[in-house]
N, C-alpha and C. Protein backbone atom coordinates (compact mmCIF):
# COMPACT_ATOMS: atom_id res chain seq x y z
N UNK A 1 0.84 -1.18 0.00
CA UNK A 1 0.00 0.00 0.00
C UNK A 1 0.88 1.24 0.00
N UNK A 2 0.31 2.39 -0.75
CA UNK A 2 1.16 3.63 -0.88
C UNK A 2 0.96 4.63 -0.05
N UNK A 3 1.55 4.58 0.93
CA UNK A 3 1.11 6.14 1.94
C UNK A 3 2.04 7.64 1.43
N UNK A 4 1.26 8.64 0.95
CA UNK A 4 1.21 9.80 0.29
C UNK A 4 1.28 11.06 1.58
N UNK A 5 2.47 11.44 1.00
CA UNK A 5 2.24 13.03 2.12
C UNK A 5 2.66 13.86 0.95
N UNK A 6 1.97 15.16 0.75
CA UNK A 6 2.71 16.25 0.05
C UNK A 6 2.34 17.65 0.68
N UNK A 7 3.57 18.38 0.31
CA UNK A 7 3.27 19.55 0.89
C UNK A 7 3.66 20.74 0.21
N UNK A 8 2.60 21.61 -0.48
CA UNK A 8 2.47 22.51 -1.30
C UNK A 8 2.71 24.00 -1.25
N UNK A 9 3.13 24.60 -2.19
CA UNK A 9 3.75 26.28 -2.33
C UNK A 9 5.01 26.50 -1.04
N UNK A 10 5.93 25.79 -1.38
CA UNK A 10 7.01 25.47 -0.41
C UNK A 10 7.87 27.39 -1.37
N UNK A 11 8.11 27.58 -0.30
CA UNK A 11 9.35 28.82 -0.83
C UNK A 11 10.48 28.82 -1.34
N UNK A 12 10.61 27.75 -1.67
CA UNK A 12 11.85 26.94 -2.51
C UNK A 12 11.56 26.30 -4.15
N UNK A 13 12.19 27.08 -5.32
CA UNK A 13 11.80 26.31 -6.20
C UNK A 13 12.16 25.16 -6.70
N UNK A 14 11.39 24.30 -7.39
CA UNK A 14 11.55 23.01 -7.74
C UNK A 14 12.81 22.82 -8.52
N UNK A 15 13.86 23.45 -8.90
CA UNK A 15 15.28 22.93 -9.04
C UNK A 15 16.15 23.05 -7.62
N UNK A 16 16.19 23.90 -7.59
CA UNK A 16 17.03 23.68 -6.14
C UNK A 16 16.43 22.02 -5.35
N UNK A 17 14.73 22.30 -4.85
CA UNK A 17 14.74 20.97 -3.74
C UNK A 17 14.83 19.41 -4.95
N UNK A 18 14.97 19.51 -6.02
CA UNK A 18 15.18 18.62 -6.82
C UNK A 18 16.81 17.69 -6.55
N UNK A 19 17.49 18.69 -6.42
CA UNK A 19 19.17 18.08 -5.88
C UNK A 19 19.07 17.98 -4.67
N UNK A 20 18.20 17.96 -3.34
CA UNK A 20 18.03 17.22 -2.39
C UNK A 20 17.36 15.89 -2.63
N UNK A 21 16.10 15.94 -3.29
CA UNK A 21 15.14 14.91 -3.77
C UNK A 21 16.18 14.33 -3.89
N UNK A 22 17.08 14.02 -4.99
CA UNK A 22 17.85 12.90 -5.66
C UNK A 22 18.57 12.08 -4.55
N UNK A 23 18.86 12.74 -3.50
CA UNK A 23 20.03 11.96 -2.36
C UNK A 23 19.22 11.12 -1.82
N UNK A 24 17.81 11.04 -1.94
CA UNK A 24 17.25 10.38 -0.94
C UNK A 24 16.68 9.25 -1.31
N UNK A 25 15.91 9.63 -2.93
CA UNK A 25 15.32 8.62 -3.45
C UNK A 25 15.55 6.93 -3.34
N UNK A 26 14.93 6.17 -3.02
CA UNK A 26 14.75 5.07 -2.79
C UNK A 26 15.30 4.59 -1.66
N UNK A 27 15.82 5.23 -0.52
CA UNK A 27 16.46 4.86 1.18
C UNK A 27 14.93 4.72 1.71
N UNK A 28 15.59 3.72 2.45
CA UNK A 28 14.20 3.70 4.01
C UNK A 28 14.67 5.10 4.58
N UNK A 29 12.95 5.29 5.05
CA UNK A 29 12.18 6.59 5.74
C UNK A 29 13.55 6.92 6.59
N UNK A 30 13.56 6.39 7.61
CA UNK A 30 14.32 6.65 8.90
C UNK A 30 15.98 7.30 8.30
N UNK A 31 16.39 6.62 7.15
CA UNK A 31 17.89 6.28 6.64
C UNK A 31 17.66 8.27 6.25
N UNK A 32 17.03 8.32 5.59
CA UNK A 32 16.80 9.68 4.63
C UNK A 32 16.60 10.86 5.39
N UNK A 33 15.63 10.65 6.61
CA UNK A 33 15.75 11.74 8.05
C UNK A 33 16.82 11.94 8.24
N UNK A 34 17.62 11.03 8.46
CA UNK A 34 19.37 11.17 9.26
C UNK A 34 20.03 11.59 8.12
N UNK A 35 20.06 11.96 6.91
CA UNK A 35 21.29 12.00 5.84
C UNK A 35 20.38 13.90 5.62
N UNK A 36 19.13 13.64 6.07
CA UNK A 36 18.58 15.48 5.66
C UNK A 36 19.17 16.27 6.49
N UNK A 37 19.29 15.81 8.10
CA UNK A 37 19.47 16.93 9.26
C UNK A 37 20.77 17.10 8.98
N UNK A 38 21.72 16.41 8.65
CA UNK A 38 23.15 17.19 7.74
C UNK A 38 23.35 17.38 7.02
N UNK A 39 22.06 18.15 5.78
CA UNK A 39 22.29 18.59 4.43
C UNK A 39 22.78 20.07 5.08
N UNK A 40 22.96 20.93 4.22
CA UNK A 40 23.26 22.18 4.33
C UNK A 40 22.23 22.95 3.76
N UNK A 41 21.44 22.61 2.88
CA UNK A 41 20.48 23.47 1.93
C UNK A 41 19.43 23.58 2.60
N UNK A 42 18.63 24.60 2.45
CA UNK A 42 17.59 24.94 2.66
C UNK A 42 15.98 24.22 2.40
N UNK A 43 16.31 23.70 1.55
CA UNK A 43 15.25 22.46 0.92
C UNK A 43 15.31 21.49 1.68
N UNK A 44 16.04 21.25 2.15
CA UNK A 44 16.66 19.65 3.35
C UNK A 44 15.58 19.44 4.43
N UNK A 45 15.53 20.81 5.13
CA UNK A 45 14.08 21.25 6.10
C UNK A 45 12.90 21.15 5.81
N UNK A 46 12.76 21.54 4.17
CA UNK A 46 11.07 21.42 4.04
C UNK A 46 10.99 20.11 3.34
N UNK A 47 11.94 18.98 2.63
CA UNK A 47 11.79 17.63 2.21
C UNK A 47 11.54 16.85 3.52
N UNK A 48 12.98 17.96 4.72
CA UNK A 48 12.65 16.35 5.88
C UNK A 48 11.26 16.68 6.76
N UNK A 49 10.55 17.46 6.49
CA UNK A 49 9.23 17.77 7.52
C UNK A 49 8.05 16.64 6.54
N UNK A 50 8.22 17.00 5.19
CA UNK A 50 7.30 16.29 4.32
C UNK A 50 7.51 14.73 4.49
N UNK A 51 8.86 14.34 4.43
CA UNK A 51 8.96 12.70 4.50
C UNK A 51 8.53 12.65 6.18
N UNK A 52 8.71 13.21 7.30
CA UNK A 52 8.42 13.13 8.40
C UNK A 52 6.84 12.81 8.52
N UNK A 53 6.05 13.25 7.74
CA UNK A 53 4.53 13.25 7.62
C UNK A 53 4.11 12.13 6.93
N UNK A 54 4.74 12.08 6.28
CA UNK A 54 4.60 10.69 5.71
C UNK A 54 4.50 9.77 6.22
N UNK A 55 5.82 9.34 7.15
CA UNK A 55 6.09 8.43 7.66
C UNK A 55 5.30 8.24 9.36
N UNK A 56 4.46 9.30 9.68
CA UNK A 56 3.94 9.54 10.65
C UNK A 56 2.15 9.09 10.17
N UNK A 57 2.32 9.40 8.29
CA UNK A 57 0.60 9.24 8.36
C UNK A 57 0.90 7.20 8.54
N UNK A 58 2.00 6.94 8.19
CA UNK A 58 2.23 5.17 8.10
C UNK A 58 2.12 4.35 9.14
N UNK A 59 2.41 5.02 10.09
CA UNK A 59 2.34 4.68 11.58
C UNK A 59 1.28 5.01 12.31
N UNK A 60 0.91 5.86 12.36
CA UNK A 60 -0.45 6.40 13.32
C UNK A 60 -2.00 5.91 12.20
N UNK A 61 -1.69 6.30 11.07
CA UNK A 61 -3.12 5.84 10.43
C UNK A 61 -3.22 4.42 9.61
N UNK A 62 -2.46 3.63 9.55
CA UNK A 62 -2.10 2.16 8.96
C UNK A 62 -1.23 1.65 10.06
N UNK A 63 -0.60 1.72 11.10
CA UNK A 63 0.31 0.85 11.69
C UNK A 63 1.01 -0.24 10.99
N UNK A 64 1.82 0.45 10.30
CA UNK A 64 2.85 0.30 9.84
C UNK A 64 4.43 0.34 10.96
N UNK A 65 5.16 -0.65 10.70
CA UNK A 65 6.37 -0.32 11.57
C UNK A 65 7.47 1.23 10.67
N UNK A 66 7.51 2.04 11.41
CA UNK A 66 8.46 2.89 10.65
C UNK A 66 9.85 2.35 9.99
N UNK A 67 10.48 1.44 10.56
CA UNK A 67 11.71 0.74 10.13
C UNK A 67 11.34 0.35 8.94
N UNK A 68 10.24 0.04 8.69
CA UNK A 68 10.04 -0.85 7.34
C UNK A 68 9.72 -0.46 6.34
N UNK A 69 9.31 1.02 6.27
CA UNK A 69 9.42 2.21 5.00
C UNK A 69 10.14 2.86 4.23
N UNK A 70 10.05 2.61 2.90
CA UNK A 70 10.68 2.59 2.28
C UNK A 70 10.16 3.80 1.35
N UNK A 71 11.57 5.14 0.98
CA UNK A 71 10.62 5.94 -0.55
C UNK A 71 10.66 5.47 -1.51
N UNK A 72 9.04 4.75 -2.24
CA UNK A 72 9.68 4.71 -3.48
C UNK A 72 9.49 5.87 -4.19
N UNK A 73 8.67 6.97 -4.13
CA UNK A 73 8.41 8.17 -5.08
C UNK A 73 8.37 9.11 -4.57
N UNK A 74 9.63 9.86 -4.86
CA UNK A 74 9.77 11.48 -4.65
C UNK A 74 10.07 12.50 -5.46
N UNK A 75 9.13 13.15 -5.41
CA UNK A 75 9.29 14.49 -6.70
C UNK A 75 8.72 16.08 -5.81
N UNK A 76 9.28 16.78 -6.71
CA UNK A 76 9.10 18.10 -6.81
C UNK A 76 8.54 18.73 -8.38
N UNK A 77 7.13 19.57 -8.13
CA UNK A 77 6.62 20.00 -8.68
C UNK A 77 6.59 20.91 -9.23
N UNK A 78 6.55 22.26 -10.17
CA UNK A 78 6.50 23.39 -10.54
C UNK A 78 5.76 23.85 -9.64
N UNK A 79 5.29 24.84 -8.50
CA UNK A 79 4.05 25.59 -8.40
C UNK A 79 4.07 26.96 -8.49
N UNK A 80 2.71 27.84 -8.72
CA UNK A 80 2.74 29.27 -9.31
C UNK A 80 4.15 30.33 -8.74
N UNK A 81 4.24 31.00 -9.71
CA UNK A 81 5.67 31.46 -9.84
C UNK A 81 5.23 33.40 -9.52
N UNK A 82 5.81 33.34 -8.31
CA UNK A 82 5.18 35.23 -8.00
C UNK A 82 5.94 35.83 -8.88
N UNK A 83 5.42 37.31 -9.45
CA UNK A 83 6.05 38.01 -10.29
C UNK A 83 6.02 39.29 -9.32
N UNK A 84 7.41 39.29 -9.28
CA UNK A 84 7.94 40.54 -8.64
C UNK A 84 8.61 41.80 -9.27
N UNK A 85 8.29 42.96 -9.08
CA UNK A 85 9.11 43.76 -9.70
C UNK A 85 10.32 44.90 -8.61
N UNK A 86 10.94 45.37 -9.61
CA UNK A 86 12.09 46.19 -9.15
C UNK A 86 12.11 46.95 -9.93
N UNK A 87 12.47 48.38 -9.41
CA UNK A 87 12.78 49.63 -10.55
C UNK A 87 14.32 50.02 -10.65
N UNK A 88 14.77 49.82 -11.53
CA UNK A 88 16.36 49.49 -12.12
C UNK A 88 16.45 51.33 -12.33
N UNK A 89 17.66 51.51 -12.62
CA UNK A 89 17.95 52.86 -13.10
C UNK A 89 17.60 53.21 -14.22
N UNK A 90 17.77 54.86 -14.42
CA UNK A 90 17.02 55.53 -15.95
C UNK A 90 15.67 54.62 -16.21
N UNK A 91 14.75 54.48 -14.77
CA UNK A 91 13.67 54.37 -15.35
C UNK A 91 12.90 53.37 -15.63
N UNK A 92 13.88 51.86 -15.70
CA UNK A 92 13.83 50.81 -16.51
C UNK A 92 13.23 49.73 -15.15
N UNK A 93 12.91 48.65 -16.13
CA UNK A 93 11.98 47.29 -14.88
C UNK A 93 12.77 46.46 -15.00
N UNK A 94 12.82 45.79 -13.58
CA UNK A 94 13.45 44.45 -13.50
C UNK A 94 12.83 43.44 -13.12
N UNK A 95 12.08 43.00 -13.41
CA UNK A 95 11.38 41.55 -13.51
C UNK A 95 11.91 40.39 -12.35
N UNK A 96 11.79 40.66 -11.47
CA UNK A 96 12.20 39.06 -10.41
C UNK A 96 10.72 38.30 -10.72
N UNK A 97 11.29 36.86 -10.92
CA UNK A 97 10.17 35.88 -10.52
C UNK A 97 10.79 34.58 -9.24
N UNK A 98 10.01 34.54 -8.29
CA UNK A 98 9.85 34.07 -7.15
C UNK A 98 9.26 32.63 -7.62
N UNK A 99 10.33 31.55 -7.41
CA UNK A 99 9.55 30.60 -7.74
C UNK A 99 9.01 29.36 -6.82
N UNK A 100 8.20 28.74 -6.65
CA UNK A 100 7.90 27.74 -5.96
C UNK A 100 7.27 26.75 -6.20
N UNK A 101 6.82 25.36 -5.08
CA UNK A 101 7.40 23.94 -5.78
C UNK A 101 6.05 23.02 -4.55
N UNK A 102 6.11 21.85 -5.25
CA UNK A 102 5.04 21.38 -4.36
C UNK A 102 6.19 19.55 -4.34
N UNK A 103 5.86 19.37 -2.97
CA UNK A 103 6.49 18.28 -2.80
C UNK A 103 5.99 16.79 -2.88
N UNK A 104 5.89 15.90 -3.07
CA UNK A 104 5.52 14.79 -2.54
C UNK A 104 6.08 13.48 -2.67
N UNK A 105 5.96 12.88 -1.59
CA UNK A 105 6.64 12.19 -1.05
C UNK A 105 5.80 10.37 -1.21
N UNK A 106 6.08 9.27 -1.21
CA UNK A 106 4.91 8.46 -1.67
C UNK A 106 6.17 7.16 -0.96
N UNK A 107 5.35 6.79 0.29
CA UNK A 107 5.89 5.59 1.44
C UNK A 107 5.32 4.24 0.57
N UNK A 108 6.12 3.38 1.12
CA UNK A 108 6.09 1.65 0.87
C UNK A 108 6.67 1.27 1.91
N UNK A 109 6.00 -0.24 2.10
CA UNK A 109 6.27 -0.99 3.04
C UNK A 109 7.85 -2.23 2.66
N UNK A 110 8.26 -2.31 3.14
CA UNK A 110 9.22 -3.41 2.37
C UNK A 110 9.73 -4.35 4.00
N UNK A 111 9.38 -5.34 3.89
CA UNK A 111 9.95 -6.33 4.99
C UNK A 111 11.39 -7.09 3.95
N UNK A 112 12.11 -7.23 5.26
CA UNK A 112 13.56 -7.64 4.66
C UNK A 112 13.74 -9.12 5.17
């Protein structure tokens, strides 16, 4: 069975938490907590709160053993992109876009 956590309009856009995504993909739950709290990036915090939920809906709403979870599917999403502006010199616009990302995270059971 697939237990699903995602967590949406994260302040981080979907390339950046994409090169966290990759370190983790396919480790058991527990393995991937411990390798996030010593990432350095900023994305590390909002991937390890999302796999944390996950692995919390596996246990409390299926009783599931946490040891035995496994990611198989993790991605990062495009989500709406704020358009910001700035007024540049002589007059002129500078266009910032603010981008952000929707996470999700998708648990399995795997006995060894």
């Amino acid at each position: 069975m697939e237990i699903v956590a995602k967590m949406k309009y994260t302040g981080i856009s979907a390339q950046k938490t994409r090169l966290v995504i990759n370190e983790i993909r396919g480790r058991q739950a527990e393995e991937a907590l411990a390798l996030l709290s010593y990432m350095p990036q900023s994305a590390a915090r909002v991937v390890s709160k999302t796999v944390k939920s996950a692995l919390s809906n596996a246990v409390e709403n299926y009783g599931y053993d946490a040891k035995d979870m496994v990611i198989t599917k993790i991605y990062a999403d495009d989500a709406p992109i704020r358009k910001w502006r700035r007024f540049g010199a002589r007059g002129r616009f500078k266009p910032w876009q603010r981008r952000s990302s929707h996470i999700t995270v998708v648990l399995e059971e795997r006995v060894a």
